[in-house]
Each structure stands twice: as C-alpha cells, then as structure tokens.
C-alpha atoms as a PDB file:
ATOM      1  CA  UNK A   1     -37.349  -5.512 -12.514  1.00  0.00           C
ATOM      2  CA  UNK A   2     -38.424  -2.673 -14.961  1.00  0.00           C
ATOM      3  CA  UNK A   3     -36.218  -0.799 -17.104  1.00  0.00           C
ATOM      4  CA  UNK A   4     -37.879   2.170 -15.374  1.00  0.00           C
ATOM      5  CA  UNK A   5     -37.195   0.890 -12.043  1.00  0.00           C
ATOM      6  CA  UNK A   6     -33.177   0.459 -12.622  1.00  0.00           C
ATOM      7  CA  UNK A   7     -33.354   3.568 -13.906  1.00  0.00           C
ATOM      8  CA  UNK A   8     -34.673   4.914 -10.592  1.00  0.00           C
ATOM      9  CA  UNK A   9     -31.846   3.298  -9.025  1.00  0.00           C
ATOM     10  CA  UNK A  10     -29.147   4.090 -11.072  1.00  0.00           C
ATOM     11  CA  UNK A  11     -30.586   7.865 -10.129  1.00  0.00           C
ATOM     12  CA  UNK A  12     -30.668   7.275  -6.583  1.00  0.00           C
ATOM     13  CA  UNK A  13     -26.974   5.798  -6.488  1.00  0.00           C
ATOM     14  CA  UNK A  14     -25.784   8.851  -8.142  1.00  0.00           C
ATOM     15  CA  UNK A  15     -26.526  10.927  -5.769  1.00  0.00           C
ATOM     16  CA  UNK A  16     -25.840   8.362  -3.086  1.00  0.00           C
ATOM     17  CA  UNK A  17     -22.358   8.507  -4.554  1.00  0.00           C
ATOM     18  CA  UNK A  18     -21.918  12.046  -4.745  1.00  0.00           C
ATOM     19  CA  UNK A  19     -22.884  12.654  -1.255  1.00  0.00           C
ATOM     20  CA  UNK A  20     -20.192  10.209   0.091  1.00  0.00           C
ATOM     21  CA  UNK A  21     -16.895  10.994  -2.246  1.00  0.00           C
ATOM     22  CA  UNK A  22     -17.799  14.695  -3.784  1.00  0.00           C
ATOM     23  CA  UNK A  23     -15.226  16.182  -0.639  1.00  0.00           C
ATOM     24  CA  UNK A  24     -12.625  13.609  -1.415  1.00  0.00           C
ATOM     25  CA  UNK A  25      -9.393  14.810  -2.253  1.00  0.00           C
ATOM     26  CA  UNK A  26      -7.452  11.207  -2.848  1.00  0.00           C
ATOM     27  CA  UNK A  27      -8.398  10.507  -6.477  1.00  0.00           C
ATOM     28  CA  UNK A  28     -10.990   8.604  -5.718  1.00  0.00           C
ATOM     29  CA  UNK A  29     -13.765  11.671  -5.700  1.00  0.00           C
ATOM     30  CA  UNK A  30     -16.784  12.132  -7.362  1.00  0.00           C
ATOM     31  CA  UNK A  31     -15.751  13.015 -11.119  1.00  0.00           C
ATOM     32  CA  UNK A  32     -13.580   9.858 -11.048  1.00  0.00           C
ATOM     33  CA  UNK A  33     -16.836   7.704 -10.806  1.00  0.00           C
ATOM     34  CA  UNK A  34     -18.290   9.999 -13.605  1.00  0.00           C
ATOM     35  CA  UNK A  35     -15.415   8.979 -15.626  1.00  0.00           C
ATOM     36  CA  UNK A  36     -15.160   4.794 -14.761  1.00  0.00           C
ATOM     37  CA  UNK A  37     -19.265   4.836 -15.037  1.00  0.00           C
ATOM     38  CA  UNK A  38     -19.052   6.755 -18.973  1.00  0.00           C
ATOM     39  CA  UNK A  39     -16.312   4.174 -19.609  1.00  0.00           C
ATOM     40  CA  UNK A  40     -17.825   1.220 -18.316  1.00  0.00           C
ATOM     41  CA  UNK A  41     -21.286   1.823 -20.119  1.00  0.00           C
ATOM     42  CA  UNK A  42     -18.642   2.282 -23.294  1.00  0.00           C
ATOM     43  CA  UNK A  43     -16.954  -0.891 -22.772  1.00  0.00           C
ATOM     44  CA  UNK A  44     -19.952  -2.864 -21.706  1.00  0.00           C
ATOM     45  CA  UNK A  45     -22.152  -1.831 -24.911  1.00  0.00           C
ATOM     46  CA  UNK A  46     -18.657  -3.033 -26.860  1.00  0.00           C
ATOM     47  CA  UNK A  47     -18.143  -6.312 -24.841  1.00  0.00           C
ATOM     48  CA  UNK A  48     -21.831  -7.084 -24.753  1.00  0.00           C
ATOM     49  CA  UNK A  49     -22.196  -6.918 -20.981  1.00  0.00           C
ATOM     50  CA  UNK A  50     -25.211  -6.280 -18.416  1.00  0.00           C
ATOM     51  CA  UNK A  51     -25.298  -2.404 -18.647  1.00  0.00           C
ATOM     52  CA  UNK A  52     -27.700  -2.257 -15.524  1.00  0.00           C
ATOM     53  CA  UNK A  53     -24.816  -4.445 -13.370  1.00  0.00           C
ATOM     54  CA  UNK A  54     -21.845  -2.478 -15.008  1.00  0.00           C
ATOM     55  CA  UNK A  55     -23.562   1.123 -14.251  1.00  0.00           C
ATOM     56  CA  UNK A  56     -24.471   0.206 -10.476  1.00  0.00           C
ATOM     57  CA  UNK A  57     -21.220  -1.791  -9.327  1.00  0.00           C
ATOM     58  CA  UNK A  58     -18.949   1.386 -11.261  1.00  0.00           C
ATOM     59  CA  UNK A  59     -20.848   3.800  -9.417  1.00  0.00           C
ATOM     60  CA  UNK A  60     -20.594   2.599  -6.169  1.00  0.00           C
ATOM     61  CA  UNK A  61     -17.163   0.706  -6.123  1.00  0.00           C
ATOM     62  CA  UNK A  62     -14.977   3.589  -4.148  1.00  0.00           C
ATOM     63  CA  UNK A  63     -17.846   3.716  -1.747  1.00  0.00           C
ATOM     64  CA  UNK A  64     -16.784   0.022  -0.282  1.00  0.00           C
ATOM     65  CA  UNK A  65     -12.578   0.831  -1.108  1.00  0.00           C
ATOM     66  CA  UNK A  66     -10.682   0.398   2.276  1.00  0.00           C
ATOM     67  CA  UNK A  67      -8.569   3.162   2.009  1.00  0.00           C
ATOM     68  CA  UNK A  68     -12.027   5.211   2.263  1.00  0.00           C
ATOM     69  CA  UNK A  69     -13.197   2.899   5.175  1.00  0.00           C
ATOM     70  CA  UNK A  70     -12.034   1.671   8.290  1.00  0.00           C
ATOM     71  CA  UNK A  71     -11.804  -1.535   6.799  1.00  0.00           C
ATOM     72  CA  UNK A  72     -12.914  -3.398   3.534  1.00  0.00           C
ATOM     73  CA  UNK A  73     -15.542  -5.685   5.530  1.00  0.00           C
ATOM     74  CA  UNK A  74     -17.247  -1.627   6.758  1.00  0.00           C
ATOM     75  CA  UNK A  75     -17.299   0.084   3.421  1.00  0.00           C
ATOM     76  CA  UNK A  76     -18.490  -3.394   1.679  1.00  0.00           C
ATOM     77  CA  UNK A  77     -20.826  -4.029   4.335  1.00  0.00           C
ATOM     78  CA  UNK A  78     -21.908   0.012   3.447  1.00  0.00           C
ATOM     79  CA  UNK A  79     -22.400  -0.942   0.311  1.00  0.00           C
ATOM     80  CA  UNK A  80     -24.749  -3.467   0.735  1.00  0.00           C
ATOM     81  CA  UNK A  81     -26.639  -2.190   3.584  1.00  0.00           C
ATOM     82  CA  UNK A  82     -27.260   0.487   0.667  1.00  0.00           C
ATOM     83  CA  UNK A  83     -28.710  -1.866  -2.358  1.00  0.00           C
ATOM     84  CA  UNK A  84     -30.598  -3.777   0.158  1.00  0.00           C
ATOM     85  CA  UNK A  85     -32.432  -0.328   0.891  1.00  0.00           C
ATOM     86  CA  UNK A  86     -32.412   0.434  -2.546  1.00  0.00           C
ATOM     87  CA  UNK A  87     -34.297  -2.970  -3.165  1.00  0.00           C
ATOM     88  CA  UNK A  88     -32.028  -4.086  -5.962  1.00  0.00           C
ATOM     89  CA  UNK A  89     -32.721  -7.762  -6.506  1.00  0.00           C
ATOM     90  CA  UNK A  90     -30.894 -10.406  -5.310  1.00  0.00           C
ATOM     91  CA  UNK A  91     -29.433 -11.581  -7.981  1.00  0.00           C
ATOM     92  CA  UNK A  92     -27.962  -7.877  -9.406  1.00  0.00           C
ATOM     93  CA  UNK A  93     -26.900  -7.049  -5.216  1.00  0.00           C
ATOM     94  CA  UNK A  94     -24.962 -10.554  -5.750  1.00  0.00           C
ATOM     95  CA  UNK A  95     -23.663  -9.766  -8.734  1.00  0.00           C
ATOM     96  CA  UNK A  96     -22.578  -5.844  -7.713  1.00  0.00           C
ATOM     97  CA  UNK A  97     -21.236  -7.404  -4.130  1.00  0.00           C
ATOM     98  CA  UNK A  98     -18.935  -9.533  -6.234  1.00  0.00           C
ATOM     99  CA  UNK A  99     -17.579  -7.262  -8.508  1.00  0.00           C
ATOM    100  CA  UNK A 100     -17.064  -4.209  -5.906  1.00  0.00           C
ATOM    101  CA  UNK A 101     -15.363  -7.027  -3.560  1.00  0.00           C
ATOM    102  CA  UNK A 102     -12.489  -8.797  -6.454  1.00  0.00           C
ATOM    103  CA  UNK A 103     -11.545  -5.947  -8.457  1.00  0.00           C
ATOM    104  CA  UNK A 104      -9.077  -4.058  -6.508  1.00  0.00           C
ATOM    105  CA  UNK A 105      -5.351  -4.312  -7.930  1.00  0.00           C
ATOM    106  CA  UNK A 106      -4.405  -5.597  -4.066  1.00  0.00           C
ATOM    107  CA  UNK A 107      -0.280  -5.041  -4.977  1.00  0.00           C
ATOM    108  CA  UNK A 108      -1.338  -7.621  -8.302  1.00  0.00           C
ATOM    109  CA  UNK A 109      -2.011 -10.432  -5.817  1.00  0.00           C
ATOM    110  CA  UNK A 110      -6.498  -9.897  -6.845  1.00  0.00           C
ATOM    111  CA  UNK A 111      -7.911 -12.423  -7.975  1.00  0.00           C
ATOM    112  CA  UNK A 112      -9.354 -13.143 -11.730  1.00  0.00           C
ATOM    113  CA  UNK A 113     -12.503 -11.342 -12.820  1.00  0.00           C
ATOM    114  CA  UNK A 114     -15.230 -14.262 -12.724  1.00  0.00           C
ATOM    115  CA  UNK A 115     -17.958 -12.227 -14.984  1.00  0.00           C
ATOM    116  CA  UNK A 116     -17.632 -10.203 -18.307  1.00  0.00           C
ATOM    117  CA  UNK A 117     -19.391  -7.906 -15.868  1.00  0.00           C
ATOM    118  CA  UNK A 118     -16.700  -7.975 -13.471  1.00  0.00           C
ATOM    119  CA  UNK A 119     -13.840  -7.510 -16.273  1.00  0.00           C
ATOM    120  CA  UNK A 120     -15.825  -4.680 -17.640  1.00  0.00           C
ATOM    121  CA  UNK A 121     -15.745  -2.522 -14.408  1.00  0.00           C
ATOM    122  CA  UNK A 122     -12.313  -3.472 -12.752  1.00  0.00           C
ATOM    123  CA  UNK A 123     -11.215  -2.635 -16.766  1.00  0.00           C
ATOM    124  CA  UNK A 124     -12.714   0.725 -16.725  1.00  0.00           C
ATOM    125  CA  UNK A 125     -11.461   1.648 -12.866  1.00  0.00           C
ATOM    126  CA  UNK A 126      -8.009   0.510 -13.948  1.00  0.00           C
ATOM    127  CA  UNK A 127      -8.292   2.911 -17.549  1.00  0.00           C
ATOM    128  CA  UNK A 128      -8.435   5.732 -14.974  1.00  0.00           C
ATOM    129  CA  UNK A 129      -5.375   4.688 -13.524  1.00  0.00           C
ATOM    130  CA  UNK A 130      -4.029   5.341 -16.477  1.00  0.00           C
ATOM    131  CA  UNK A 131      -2.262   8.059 -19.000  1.00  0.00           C
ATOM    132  CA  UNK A 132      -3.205  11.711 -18.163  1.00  0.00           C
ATOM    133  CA  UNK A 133      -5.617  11.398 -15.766  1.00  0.00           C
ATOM    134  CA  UNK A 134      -3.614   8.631 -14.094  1.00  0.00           C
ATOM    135  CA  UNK A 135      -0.786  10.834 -13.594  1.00  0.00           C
ATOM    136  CA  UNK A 136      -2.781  13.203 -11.848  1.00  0.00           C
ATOM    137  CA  UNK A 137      -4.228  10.676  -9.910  1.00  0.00           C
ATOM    138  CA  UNK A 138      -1.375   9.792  -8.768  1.00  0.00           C
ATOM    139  CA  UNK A 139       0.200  12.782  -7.226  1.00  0.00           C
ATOM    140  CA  UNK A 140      -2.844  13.417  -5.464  1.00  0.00           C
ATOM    141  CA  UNK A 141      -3.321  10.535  -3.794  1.00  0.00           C
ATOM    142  CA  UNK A 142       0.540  10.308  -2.957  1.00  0.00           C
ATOM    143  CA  UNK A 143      -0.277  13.692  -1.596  1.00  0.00           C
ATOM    144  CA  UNK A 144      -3.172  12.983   0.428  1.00  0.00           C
ATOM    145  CA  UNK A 145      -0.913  10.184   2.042  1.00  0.00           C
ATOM    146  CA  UNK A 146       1.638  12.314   2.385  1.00  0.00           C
ATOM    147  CA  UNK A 147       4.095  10.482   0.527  1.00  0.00           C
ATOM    148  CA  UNK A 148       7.065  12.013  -1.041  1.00  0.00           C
ATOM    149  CA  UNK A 149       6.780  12.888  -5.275  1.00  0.00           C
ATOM    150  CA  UNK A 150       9.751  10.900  -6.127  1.00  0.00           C
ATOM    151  CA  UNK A 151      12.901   9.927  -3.914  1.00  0.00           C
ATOM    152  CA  UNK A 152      16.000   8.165  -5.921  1.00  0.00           C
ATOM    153  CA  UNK A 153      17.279   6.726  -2.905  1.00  0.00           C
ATOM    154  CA  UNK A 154      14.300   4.516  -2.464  1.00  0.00           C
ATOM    155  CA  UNK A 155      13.385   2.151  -5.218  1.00  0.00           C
ATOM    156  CA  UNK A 156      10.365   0.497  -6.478  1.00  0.00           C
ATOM    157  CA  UNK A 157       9.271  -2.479  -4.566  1.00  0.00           C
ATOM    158  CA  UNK A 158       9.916  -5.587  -6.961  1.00  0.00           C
ATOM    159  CA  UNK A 159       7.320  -7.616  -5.075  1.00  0.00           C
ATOM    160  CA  UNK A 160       5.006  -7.321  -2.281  1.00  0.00           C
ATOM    161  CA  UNK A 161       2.046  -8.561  -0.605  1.00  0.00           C
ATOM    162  CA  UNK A 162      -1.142  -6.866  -0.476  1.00  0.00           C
ATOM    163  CA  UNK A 163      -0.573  -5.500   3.081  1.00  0.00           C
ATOM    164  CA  UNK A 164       2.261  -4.218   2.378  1.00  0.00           C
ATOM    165  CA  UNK A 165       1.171  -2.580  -0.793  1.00  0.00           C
ATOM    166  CA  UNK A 166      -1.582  -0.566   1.417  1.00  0.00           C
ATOM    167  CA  UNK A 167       0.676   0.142   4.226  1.00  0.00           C
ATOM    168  CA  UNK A 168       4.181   0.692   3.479  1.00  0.00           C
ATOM    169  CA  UNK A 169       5.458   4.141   2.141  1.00  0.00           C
ATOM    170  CA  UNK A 170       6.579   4.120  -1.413  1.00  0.00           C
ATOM    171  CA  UNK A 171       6.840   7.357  -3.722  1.00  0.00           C
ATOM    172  CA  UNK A 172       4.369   8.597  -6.304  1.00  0.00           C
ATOM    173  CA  UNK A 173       6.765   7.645  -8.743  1.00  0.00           C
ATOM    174  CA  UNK A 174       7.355   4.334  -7.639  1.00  0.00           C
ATOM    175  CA  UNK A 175       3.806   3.461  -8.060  1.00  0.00           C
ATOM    176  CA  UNK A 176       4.338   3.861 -11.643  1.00  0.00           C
ATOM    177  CA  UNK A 177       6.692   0.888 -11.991  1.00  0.00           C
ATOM    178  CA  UNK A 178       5.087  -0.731  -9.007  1.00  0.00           C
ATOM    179  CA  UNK A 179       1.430  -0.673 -10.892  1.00  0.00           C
ATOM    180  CA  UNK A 180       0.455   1.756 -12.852  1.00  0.00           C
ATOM    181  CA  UNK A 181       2.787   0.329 -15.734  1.00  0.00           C
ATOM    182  CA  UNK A 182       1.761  -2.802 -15.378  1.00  0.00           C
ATOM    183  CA  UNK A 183      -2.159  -2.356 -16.222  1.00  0.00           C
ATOM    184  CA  UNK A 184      -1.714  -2.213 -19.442  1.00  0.00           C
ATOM    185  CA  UNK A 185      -0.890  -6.355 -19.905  1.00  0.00           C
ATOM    186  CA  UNK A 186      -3.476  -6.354 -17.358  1.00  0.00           C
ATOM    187  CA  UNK A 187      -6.458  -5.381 -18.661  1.00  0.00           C
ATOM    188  CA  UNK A 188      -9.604  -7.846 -19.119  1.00  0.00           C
ATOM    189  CA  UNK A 189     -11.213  -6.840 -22.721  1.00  0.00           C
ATOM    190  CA  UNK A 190     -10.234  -6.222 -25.997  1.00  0.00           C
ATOM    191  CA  UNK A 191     -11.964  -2.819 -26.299  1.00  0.00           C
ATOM    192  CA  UNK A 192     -10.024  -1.814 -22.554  1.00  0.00           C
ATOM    193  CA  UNK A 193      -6.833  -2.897 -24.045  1.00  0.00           C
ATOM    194  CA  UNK A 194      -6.968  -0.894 -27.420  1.00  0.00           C
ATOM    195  CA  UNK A 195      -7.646   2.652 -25.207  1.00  0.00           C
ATOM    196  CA  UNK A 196      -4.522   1.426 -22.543  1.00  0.00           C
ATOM    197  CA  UNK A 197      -2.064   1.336 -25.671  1.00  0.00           C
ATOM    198  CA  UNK A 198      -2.108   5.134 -26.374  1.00  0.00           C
ATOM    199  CA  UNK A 199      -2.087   5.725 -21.928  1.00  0.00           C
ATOM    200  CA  UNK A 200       0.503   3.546 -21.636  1.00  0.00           C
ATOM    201  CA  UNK A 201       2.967   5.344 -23.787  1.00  0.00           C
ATOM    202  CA  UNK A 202       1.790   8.805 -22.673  1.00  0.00           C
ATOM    203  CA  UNK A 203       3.001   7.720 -19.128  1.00  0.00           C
ATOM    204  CA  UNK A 204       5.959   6.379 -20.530  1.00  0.00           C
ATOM    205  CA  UNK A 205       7.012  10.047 -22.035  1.00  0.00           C
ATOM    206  CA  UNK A 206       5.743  11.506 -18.715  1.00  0.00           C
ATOM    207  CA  UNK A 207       8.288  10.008 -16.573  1.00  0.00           C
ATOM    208  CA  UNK A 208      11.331  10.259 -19.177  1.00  0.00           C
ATOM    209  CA  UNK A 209      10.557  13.711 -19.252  1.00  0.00           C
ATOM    210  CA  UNK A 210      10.380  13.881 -15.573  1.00  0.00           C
ATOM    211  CA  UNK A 211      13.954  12.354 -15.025  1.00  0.00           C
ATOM    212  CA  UNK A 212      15.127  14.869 -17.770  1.00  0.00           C
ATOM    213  CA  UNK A 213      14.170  17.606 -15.280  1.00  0.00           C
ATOM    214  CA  UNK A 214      14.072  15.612 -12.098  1.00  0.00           C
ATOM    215  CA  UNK A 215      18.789  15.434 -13.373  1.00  0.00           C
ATOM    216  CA  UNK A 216      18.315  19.266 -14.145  1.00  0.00           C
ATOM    217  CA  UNK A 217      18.747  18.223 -18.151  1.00  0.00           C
ATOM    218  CA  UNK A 218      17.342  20.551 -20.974  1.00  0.00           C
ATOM    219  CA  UNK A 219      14.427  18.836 -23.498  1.00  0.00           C
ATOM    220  CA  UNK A 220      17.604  17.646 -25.439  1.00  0.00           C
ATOM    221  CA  UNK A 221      19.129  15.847 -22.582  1.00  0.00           C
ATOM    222  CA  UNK A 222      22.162  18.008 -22.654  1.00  0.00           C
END
C-alpha cells in the first residue's frame, strides 16, 4: 500500500469519525480522538511503532466502545464493516481489529497489549484518562450516566468484574480510586509513563482539594 494511499485513508476515517462521535456528550466525542490520535503519533514516533496502524486503530477505537453500541460484537463488527470498505489490507484491518478489541481497561481484568502497536494506542487512550482532561472526563461521563458527583456513603469498589464495572452505579469520584488512579502503574511505554507522572499528581491535588470543600474546610484546612 502507498504512503499516498494510507494517507487517503487516514483522511477518510477522520471524517468517518467525526460524523459518528462529534454529538457525543460522554467523553468519548470527537476532540477526544483528536487528542489520543496527536498523542499516539507522539508516542509511536518515540517508541518506534507503525504510525499508519497507531493513527487508524486511535481514530476509530470509540467507534467499536460498547458503551457507544448496543454491544461490543455491533460497534466492532462497525468497525470492520468500515476498513473492509475502506480497503485497508488485511494485514493492517487485523492488526487495527486487535488493538480496538484488547485495549479497554474492562474494571483492570483486559488483557496484555500483544503489539508495541497495541501498547502505543491503549497508552495514549488511557493518558486522556488522565490529569486535567481526565477530570473533566470524568464528570461528564458520570453525568451522561447520570451518576451522582461524589456520595460518602458509598465507597469505591475494591474489586470487580468487568460486568459489573459497566453496569453497576458507582460515583464520579469513585472512579478515581476505582481506575483512574491506577493508570499510572499501568501504562505500556516508557515515553506514556514519563507524561502520567505529572497527571497523576495533578489528580491527586484535585481530589484533596475537593474533600477540603466537599467538609466545607478553607484552602488551609481550618
């Protein structure tokens, strides 16, 4: 295939993309593929990966995610209905099926990244799970599943199964200590866990400022 050629289809799965998740309102829109496509080119020119394979799977990852879809089997069966139309070549379609279909977090029961590929994207989707942005992922997804911001009553769930990670209602909060802190150790490159370090912390000040308030304490915790 021609470097002209991916580029063509790169194109086409941008706007592919946007078409499906540019009205989301979960997180998991349009601008967050911008973002986990920019970092996965980053981390796959640092790491020495397949840019073509990084680009494609990032880009069209969310579009197969089962909280989109009726089920995983329909939005990865969407996906590939899509790069067989797009006449991506077997052996990148493979390659992007695999990725899209093992990196999920699944309540930390997914299973190991078998490509540098593969650890490049699920490293960059789970970098957007983190610090800043993550935060404000976070509360809008709790609030597009209506769940509540933070309840004291209800604490985080020490372990669960992948089910019940997707179906049981937790807080946003909770999904801090029930993921979102846990990336960090979980990331698959060097170069992904370098930028975690500084998120990491970030979300670690976000939440003891949030107690501060959440107790009706001043900045000095008086």
């Amino acid at each position: 295939m021609s470097t002209t050629s991916k580029s063509e289809i790169l194109e086409r799965a941008r706007l592919y993309v946007r078409q499906e998740l540019g009205r989301d309102s979960s997180g998991h829109d349009w601008w967050h593929i911008v973002r986990i496509t920019a970092m996965a080119r980053r981390l796959a020119a640092e790491e020495r990966a397949d840019l073509f394979v990084c680009e494609l799977a990032a880009l069209l990852h969310d579009v197969a995610d089962e909280k989109l879809n009726t089920s995983k089997e329909a939005g990865l069966g969407k996906v590939r209905s899509w790069l067989e139309q797009a006449e991506v070549g077997p052996a990148d379609r493979e390659h992007v099926m695999e990725i899209i279909s093992t990196m999920s977090y699944g309540g930390g029961h997914g299973q190991p990244m078998r490509t540098l590929e593969g650890r490049v994207v699920q490293d960059a989707d789970r970098l957007d799970a983190l610090g800043a942005i993550g935060i404000a992922r976070t509360f809008a997804y709790g609030g597009w599943k209506g769940s509540p911001m933070h309840d004291p009553e209800l604490p985080p769930r020490e372990r669960m199964t992948s089910e019940q990670y997707r179906s049981e209602q937790g807080t946003a909060i909770n999904h801090f200590y029930e993921k979102l802190l846990k990336l960090k150790q979980r990331m698959n490159t060097d170069t992904a866990r370098a930028i975690a370090e500084e998120r990491h912390r970030f979300m670690e000040e976000f939440l003891e400022q949030f107690y501060r308030e959440w107790d009706a304490e001043d900045a000095n915790g008086l």
